[in-house]
PDB file of N, CA and C in Angstrom:
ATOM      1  N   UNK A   1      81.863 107.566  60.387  1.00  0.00           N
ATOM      2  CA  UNK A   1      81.659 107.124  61.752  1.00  0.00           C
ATOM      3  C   UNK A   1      82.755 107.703  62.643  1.00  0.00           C
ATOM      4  N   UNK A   2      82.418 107.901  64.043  1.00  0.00           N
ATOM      5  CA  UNK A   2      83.256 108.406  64.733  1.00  0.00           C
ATOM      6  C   UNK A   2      83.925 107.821  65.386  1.00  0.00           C
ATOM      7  N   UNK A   3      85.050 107.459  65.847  1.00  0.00           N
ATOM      8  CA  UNK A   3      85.396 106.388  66.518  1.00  0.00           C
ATOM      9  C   UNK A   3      86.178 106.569  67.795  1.00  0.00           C
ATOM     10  N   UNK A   4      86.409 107.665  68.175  1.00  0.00           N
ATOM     11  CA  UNK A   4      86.522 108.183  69.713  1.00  0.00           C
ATOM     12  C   UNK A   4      86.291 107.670  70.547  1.00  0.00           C
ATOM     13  N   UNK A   5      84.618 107.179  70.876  1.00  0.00           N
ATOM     14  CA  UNK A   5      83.847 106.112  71.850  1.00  0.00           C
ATOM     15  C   UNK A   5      84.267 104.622  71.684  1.00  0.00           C
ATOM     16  N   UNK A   6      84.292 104.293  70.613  1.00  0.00           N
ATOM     17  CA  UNK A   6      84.209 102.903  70.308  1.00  0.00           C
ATOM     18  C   UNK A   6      85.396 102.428  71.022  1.00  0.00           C
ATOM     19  N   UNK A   7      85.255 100.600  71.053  1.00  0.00           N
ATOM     20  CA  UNK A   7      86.607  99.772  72.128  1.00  0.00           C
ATOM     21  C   UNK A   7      87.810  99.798  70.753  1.00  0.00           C
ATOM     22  N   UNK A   8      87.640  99.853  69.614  1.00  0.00           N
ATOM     23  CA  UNK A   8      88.979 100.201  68.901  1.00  0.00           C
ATOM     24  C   UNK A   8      89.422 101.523  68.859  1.00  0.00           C
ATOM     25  N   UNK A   9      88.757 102.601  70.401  1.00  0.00           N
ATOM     26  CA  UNK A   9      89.745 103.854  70.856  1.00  0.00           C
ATOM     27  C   UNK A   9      90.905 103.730  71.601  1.00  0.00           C
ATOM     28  N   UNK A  10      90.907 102.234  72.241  1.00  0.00           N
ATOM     29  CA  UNK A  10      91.867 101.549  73.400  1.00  0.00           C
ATOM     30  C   UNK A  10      91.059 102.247  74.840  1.00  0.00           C
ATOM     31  N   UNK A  11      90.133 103.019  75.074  1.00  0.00           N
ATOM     32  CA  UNK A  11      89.712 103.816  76.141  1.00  0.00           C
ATOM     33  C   UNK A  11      89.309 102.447  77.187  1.00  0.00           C
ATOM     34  N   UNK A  12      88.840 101.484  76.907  1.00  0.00           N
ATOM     35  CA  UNK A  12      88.752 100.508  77.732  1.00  0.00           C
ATOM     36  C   UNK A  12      89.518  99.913  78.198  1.00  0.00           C
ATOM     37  N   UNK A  13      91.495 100.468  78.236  1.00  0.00           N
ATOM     38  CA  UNK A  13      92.516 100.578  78.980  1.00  0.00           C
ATOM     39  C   UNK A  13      92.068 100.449  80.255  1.00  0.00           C
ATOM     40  N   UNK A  14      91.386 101.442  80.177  1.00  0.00           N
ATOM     41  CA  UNK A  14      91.181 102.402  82.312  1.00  0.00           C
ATOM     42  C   UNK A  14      90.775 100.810  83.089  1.00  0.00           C
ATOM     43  N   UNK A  15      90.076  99.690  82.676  1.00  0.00           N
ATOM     44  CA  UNK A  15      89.901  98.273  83.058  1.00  0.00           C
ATOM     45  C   UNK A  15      90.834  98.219  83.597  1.00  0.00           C
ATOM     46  N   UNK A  16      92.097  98.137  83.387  1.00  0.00           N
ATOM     47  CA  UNK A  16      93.473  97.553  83.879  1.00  0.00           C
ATOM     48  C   UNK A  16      93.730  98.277  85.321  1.00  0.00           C
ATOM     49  N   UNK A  17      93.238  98.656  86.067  1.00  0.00           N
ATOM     50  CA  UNK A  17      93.123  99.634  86.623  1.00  0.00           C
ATOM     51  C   UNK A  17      93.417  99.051  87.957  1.00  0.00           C
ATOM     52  N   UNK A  18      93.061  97.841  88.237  1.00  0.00           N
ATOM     53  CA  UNK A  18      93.068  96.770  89.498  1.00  0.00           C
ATOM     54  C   UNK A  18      94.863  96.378  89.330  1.00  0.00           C
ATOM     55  N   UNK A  19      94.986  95.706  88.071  1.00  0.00           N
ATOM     56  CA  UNK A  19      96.452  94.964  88.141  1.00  0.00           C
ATOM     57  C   UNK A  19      97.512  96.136  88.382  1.00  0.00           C
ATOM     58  N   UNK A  20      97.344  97.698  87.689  1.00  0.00           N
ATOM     59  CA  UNK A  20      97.913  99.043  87.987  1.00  0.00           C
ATOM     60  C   UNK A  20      98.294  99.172  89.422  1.00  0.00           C
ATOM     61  N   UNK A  21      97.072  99.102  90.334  1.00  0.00           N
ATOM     62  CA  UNK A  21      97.505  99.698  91.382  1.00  0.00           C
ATOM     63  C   UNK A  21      98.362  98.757  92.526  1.00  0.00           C
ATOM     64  N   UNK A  22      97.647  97.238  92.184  1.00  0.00           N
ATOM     65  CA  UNK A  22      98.696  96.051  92.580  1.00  0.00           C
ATOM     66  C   UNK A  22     100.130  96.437  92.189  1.00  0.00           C
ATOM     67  N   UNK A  23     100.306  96.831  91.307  1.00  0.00           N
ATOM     68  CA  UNK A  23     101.633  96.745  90.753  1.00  0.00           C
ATOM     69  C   UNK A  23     102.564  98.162  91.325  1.00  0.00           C
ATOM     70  N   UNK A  24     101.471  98.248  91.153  1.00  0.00           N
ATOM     71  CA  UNK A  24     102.249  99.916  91.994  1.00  0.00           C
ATOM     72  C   UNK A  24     102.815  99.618  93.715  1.00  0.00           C
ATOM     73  N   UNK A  25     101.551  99.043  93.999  1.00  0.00           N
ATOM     74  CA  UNK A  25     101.494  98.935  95.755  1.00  0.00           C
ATOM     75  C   UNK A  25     102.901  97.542  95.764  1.00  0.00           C
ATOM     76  N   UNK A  26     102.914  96.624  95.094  1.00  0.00           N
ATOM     77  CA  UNK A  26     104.123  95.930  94.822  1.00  0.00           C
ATOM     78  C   UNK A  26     105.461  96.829  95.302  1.00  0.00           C
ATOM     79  N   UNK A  27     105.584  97.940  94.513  1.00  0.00           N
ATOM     80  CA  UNK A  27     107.075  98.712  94.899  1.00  0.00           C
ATOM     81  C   UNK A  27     106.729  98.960  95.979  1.00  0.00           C
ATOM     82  N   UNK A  28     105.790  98.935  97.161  1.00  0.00           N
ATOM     83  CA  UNK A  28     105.894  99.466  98.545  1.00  0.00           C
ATOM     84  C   UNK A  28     104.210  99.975  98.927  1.00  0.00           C
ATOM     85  N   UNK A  29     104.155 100.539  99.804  1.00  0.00           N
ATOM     86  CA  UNK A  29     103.024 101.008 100.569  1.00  0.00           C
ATOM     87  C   UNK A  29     102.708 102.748  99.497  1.00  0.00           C
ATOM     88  N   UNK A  30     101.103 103.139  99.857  1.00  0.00           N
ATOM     89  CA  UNK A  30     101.399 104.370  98.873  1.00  0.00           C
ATOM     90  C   UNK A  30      99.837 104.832  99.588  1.00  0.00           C
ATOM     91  N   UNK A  31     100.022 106.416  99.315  1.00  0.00           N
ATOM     92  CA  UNK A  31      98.542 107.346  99.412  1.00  0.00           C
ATOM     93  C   UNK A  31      98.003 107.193  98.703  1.00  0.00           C
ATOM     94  N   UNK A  32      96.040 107.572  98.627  1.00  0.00           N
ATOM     95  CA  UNK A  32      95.737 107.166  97.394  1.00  0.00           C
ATOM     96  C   UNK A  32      96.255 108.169  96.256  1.00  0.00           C
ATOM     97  N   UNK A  33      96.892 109.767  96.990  1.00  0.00           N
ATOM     98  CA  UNK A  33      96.657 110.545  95.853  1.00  0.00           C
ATOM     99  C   UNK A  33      98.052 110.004  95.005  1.00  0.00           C
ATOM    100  N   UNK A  34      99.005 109.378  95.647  1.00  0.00           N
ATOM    101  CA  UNK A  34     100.133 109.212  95.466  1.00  0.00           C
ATOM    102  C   UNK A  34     100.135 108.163  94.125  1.00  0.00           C
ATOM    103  N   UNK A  35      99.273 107.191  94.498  1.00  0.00           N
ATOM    104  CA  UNK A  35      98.476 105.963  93.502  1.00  0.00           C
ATOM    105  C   UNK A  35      97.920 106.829  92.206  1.00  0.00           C
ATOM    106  N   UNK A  36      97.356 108.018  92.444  1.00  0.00           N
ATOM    107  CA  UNK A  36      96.392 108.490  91.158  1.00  0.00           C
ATOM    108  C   UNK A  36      97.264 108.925  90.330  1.00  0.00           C
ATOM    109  N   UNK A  37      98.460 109.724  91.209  1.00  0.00           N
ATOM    110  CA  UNK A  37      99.473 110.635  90.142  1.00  0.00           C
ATOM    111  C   UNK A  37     100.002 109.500  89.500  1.00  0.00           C
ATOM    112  N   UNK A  38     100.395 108.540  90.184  1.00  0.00           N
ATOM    113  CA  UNK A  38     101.832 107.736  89.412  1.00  0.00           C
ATOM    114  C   UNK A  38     100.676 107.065  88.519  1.00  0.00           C
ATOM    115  N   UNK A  39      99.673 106.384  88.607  1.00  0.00           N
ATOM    116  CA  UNK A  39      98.698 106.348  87.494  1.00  0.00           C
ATOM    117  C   UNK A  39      98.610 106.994  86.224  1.00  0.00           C
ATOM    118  N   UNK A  40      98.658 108.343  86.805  1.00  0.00           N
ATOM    119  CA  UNK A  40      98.238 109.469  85.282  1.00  0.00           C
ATOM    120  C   UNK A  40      99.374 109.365  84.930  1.00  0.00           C
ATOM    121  N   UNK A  41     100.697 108.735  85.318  1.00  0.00           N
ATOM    122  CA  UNK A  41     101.608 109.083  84.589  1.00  0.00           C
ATOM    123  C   UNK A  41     102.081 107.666  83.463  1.00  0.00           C
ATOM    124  N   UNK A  42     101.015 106.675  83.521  1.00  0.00           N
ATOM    125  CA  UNK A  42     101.252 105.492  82.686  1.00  0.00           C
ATOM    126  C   UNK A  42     100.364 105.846  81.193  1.00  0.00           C
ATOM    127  N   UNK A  43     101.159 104.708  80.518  1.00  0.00           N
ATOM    128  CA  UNK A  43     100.651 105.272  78.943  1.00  0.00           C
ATOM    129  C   UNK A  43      99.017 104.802  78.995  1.00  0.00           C
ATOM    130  N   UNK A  44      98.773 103.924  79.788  1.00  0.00           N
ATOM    131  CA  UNK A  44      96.781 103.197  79.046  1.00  0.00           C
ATOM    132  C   UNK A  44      96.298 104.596  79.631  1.00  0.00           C
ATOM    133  N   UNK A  45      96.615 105.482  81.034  1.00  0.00           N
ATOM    134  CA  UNK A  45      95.705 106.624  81.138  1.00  0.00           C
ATOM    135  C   UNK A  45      96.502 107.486  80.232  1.00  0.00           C
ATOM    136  N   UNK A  46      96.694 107.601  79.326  1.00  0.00           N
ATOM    137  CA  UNK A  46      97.301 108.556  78.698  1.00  0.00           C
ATOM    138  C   UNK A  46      97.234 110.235  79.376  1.00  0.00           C
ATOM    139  N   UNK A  47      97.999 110.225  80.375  1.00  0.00           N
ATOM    140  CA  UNK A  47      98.315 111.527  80.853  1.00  0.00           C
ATOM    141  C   UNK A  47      97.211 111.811  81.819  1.00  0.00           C
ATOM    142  N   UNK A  48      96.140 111.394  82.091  1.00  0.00           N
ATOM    143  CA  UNK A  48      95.298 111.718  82.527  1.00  0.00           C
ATOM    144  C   UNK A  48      95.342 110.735  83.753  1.00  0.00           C
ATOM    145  N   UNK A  49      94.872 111.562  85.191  1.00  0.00           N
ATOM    146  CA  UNK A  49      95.016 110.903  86.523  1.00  0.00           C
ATOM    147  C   UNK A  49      93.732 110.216  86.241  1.00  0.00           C
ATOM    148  N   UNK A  50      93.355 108.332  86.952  1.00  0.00           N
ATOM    149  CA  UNK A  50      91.805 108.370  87.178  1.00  0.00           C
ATOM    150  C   UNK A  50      91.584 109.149  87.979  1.00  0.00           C
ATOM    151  N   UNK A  51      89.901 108.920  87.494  1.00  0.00           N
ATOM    152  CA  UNK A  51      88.815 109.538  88.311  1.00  0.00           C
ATOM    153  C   UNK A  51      89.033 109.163  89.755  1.00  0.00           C
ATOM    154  N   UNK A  52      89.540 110.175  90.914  1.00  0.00           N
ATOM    155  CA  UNK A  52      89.603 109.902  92.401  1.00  0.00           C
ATOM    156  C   UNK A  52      88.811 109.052  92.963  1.00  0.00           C
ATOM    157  N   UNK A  53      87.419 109.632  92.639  1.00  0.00           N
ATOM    158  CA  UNK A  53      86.049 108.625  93.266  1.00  0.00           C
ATOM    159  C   UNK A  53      86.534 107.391  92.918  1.00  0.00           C
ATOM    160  N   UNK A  54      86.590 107.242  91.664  1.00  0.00           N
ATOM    161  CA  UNK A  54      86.218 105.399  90.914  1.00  0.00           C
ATOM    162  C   UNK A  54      87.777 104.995  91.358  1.00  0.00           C
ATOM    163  N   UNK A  55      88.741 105.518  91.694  1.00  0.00           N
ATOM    164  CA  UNK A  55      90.164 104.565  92.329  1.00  0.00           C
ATOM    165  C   UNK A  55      89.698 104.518  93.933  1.00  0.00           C
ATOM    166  N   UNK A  56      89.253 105.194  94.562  1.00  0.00           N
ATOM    167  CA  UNK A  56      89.164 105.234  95.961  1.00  0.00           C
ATOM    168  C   UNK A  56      87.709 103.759  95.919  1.00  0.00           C
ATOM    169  N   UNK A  57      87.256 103.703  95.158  1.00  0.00           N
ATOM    170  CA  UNK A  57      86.085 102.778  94.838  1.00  0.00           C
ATOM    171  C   UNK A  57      86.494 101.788  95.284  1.00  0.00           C
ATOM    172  N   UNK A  58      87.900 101.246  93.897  1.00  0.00           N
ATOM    173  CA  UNK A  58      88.526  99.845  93.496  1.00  0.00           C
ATOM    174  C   UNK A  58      89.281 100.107  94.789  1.00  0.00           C
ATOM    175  N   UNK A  59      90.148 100.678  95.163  1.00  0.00           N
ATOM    176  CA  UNK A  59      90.838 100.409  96.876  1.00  0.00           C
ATOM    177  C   UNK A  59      89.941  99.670  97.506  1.00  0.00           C
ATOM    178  N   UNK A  60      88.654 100.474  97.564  1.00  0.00           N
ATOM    179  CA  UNK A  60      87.878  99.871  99.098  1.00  0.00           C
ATOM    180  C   UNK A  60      87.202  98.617  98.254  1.00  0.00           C
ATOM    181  N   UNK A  61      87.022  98.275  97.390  1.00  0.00           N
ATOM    182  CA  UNK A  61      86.756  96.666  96.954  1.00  0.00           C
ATOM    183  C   UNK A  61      87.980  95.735  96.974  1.00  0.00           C
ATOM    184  N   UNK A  62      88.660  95.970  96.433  1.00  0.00           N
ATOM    185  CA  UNK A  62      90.140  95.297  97.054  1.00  0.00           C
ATOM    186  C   UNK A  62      90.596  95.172  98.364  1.00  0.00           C
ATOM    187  N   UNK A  63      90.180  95.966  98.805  1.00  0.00           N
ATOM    188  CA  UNK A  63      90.567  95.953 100.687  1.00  0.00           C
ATOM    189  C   UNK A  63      89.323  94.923 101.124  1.00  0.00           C
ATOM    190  N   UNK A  64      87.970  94.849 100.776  1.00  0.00           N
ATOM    191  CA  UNK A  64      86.617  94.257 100.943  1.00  0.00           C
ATOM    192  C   UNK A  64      87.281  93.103 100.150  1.00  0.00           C
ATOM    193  N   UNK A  65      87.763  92.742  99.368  1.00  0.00           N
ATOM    194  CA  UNK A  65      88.300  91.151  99.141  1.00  0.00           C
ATOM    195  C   UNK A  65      89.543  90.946  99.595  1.00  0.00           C
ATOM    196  N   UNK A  66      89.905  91.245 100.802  1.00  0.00           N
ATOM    197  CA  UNK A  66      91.356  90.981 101.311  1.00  0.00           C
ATOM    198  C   UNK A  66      92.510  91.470 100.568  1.00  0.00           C
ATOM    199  N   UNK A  67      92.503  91.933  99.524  1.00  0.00           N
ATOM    200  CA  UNK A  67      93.752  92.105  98.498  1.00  0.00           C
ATOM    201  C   UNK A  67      94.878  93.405  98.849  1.00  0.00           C
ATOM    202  N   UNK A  68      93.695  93.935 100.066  1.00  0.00           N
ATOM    203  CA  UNK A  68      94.895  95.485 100.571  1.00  0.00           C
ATOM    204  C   UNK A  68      94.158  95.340 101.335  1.00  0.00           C
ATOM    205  N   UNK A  69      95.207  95.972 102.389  1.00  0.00           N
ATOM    206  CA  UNK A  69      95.250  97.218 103.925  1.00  0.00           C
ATOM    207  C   UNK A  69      95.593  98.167 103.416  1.00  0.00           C
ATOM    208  N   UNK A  70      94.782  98.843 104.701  1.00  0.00           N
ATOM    209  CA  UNK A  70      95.428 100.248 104.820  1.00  0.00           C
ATOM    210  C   UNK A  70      95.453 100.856 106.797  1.00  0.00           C
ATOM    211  N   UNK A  71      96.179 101.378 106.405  1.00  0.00           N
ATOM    212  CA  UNK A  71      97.046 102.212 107.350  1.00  0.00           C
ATOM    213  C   UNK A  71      97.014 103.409 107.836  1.00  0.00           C
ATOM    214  N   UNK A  72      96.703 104.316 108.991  1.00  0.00           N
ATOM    215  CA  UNK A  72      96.839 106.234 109.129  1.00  0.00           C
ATOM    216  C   UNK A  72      98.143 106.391 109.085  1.00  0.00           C
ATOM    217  N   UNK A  73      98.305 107.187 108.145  1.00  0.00           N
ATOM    218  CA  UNK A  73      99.837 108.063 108.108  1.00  0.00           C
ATOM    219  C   UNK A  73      99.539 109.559 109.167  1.00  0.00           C
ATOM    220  N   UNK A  74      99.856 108.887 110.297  1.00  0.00           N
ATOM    221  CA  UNK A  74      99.479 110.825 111.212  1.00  0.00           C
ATOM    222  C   UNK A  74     100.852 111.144 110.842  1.00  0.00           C
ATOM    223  N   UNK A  75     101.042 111.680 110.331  1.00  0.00           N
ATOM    224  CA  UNK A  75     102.424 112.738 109.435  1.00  0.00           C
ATOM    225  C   UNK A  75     102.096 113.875 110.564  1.00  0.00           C
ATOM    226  N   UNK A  76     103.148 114.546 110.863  1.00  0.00           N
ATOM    227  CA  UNK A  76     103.588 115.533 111.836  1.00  0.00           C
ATOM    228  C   UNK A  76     102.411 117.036 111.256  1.00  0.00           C
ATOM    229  N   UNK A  77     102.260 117.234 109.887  1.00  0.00           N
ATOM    230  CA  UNK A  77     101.872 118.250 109.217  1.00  0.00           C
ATOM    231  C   UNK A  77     100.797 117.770 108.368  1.00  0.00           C
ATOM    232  N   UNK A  78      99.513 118.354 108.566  1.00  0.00           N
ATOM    233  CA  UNK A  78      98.761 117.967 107.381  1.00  0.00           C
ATOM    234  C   UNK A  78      97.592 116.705 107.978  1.00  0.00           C
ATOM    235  N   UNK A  79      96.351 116.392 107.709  1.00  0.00           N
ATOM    236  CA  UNK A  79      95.770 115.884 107.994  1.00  0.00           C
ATOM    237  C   UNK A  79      96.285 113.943 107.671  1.00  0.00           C
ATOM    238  N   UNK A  80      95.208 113.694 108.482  1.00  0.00           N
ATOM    239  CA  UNK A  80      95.951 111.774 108.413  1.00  0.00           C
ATOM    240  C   UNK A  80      95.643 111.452 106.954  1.00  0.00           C
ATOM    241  N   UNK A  81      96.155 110.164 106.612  1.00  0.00           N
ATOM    242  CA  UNK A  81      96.124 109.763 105.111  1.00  0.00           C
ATOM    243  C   UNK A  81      96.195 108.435 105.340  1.00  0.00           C
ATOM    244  N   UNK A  82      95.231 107.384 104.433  1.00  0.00           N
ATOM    245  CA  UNK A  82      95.572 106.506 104.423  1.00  0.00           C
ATOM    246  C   UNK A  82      96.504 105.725 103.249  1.00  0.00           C
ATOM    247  N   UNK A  83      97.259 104.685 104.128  1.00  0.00           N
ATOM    248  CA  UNK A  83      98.562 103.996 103.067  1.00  0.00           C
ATOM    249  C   UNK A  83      97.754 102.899 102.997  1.00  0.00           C
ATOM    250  N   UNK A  84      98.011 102.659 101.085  1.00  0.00           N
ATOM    251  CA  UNK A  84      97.680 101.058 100.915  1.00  0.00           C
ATOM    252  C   UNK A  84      98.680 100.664 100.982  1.00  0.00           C
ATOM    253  N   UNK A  85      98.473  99.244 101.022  1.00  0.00           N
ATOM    254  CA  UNK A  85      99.543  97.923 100.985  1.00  0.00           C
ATOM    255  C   UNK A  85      98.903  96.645 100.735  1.00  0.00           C
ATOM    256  N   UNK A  86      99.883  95.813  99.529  1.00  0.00           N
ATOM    257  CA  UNK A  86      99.102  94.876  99.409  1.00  0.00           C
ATOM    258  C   UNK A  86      98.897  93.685 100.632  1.00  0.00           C
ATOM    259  N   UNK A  87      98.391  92.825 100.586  1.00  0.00           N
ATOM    260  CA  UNK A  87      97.889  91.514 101.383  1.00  0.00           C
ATOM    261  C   UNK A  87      99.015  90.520 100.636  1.00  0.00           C
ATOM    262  N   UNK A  88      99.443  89.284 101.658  1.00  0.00           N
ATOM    263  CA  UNK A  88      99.746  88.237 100.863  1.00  0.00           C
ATOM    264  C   UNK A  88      98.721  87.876  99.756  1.00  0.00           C
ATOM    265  N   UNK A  89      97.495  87.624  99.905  1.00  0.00           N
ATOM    266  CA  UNK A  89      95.921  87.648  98.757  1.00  0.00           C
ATOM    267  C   UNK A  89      96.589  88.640  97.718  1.00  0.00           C
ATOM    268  N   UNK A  90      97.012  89.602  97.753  1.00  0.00           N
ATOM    269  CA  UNK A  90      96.888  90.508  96.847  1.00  0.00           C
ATOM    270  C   UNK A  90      98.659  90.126  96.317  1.00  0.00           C
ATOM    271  N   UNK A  91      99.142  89.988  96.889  1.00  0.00           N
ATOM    272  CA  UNK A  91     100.881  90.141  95.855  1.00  0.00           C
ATOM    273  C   UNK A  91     100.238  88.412  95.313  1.00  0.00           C
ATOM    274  N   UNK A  92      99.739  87.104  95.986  1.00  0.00           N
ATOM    275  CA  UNK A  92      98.992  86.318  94.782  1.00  0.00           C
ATOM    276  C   UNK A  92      98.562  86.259  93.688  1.00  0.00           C
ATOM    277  N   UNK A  93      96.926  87.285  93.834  1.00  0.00           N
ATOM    278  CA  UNK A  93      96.438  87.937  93.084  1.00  0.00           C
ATOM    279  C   UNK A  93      97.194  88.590  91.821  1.00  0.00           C
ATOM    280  N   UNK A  94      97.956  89.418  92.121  1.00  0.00           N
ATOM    281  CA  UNK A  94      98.900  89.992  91.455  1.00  0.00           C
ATOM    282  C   UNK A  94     100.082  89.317  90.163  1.00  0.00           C
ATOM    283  N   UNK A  95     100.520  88.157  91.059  1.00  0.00           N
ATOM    284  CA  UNK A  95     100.841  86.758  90.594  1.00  0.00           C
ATOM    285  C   UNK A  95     100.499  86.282  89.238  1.00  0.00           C
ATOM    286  N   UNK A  96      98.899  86.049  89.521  1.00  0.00           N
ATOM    287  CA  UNK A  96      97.954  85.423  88.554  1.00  0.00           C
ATOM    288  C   UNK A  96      97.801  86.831  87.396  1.00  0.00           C
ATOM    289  N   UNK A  97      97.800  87.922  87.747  1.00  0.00           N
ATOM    290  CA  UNK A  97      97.622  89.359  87.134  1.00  0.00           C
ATOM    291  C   UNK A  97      98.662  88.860  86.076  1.00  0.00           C
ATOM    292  N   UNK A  98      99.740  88.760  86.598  1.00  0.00           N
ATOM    293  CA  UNK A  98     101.030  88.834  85.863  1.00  0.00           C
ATOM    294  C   UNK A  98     101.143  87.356  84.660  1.00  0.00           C
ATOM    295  N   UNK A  99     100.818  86.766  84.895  1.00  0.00           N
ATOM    296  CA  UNK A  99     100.410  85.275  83.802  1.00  0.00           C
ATOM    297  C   UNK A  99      99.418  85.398  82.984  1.00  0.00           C
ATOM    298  N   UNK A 100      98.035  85.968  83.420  1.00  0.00           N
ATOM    299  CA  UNK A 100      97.142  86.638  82.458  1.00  0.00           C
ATOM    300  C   UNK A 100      96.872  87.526  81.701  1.00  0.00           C
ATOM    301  N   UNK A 101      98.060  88.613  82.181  1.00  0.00           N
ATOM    302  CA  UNK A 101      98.433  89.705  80.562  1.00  0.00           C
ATOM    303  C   UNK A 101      98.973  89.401  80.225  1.00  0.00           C
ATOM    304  N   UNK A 102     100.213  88.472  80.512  1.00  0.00           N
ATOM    305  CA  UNK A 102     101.227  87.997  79.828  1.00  0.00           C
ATOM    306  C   UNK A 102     100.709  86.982  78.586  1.00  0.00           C
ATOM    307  N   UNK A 103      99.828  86.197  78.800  1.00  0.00           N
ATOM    308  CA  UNK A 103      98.912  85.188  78.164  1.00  0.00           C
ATOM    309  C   UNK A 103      98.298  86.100  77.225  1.00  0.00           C
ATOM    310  N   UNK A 104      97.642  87.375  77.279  1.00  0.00           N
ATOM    311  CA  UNK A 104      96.789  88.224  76.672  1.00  0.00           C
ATOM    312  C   UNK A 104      97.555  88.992  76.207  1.00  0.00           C
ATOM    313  N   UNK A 105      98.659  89.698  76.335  1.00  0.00           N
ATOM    314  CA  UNK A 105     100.018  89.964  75.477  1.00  0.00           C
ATOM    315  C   UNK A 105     100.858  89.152  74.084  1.00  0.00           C
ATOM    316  N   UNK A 106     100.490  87.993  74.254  1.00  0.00           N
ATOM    317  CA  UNK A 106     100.697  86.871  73.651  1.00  0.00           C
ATOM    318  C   UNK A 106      99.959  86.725  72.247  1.00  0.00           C
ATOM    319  N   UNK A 107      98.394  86.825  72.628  1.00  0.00           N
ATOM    320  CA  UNK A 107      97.469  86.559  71.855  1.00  0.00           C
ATOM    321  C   UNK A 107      97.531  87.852  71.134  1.00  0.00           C
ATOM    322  N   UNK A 108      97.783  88.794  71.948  1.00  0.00           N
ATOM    323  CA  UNK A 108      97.537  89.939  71.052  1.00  0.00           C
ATOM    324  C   UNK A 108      98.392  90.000  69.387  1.00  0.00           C
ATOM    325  N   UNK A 109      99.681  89.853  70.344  1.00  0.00           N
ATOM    326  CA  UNK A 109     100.904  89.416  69.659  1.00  0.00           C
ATOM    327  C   UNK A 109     100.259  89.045  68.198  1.00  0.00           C
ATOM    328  N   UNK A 110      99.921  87.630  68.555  1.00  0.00           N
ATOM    329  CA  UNK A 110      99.223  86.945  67.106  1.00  0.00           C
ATOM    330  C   UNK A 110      98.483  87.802  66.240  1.00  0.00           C
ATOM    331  N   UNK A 111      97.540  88.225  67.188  1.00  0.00           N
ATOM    332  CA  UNK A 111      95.864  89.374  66.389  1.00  0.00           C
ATOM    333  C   UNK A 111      97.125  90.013  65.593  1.00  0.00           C
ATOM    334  N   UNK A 112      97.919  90.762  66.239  1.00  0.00           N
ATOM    335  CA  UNK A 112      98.695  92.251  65.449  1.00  0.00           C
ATOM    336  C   UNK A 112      98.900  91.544  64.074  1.00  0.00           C
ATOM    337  N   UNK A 113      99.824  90.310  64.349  1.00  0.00           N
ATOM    338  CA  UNK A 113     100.466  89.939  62.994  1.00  0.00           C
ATOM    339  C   UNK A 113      99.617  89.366  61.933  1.00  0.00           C
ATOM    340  N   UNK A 114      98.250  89.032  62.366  1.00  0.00           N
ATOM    341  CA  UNK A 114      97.052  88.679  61.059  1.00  0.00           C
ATOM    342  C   UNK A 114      96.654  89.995  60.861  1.00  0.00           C
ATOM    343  N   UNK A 115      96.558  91.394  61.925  1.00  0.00           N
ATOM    344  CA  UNK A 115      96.181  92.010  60.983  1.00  0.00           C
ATOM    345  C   UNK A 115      97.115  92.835  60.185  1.00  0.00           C
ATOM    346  N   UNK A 116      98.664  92.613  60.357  1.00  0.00           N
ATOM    347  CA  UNK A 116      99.442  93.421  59.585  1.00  0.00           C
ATOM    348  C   UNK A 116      99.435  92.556  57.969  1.00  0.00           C
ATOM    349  N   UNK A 117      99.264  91.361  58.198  1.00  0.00           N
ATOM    350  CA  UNK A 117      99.306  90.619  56.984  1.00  0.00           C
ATOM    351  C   UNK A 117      97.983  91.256  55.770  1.00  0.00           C
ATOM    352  N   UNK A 118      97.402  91.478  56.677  1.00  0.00           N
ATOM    353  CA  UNK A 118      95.994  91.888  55.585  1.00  0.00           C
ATOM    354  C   UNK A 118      95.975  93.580  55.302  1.00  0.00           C
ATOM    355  N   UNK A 119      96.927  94.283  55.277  1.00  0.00           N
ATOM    356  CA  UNK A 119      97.130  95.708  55.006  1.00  0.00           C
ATOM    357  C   UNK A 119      96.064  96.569  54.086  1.00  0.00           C
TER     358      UNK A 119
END
């Protein structure tokens, strides 16, 4: 069997993808391309930027549930850009982000050590 596709590839990482960019927009305001690079540079995308479309997606659903603004950067050079930033909703949000991996970090915790016991 091949197991490339399957959810024991970890590829269903890229999910995390909402609490990522919260966490990012946390250190400050950001472009989206600015969001994709520092993305590709975390271990769940393993090296790989997301897909532009599907992050510019989750922005504009997050912005559509209050959780970000955004902003025109008219920069002196170069066409306008928009900056996210989170919402009070969203550094909340974020909040709850942070208690529920932590909770799911936890459990994992456990899973690892039943399955190291059974070698």
């Amino acid at each position: 069997m091949d197991f490339d596709e399957c959810a024991c590839s970890g590829k269903s990482l890229g999910r995390m993808l909402r609490p990522a960019v919260m966490g990012l927009l946390a250190g400050g305001p950001a472009h989206g391309y600015q969001l994709a690079r520092r993305l590709g540079e975390m271990k769940m995308f393993a090296g790989q930027e997301p897909d532009h479309a599907g992050l510019y997606r989750a922005l504009k659903q997050m912005e559509d549930e209050g959780l970000l603004t955004w902003a025109w950067d008219l920069a002196d050079s170069g066409p306008a850009r928009r900056v996210f930033a989170l919402t009070p909703a969203g550094k909340a949000c974020l909040g709850k982000w942070k208690k529920t991996l932590a909770d799911y970090r936890d459990a994992l915790a456990e899973l690892l050590g039943l399955l190291n016991r059974h070698r």
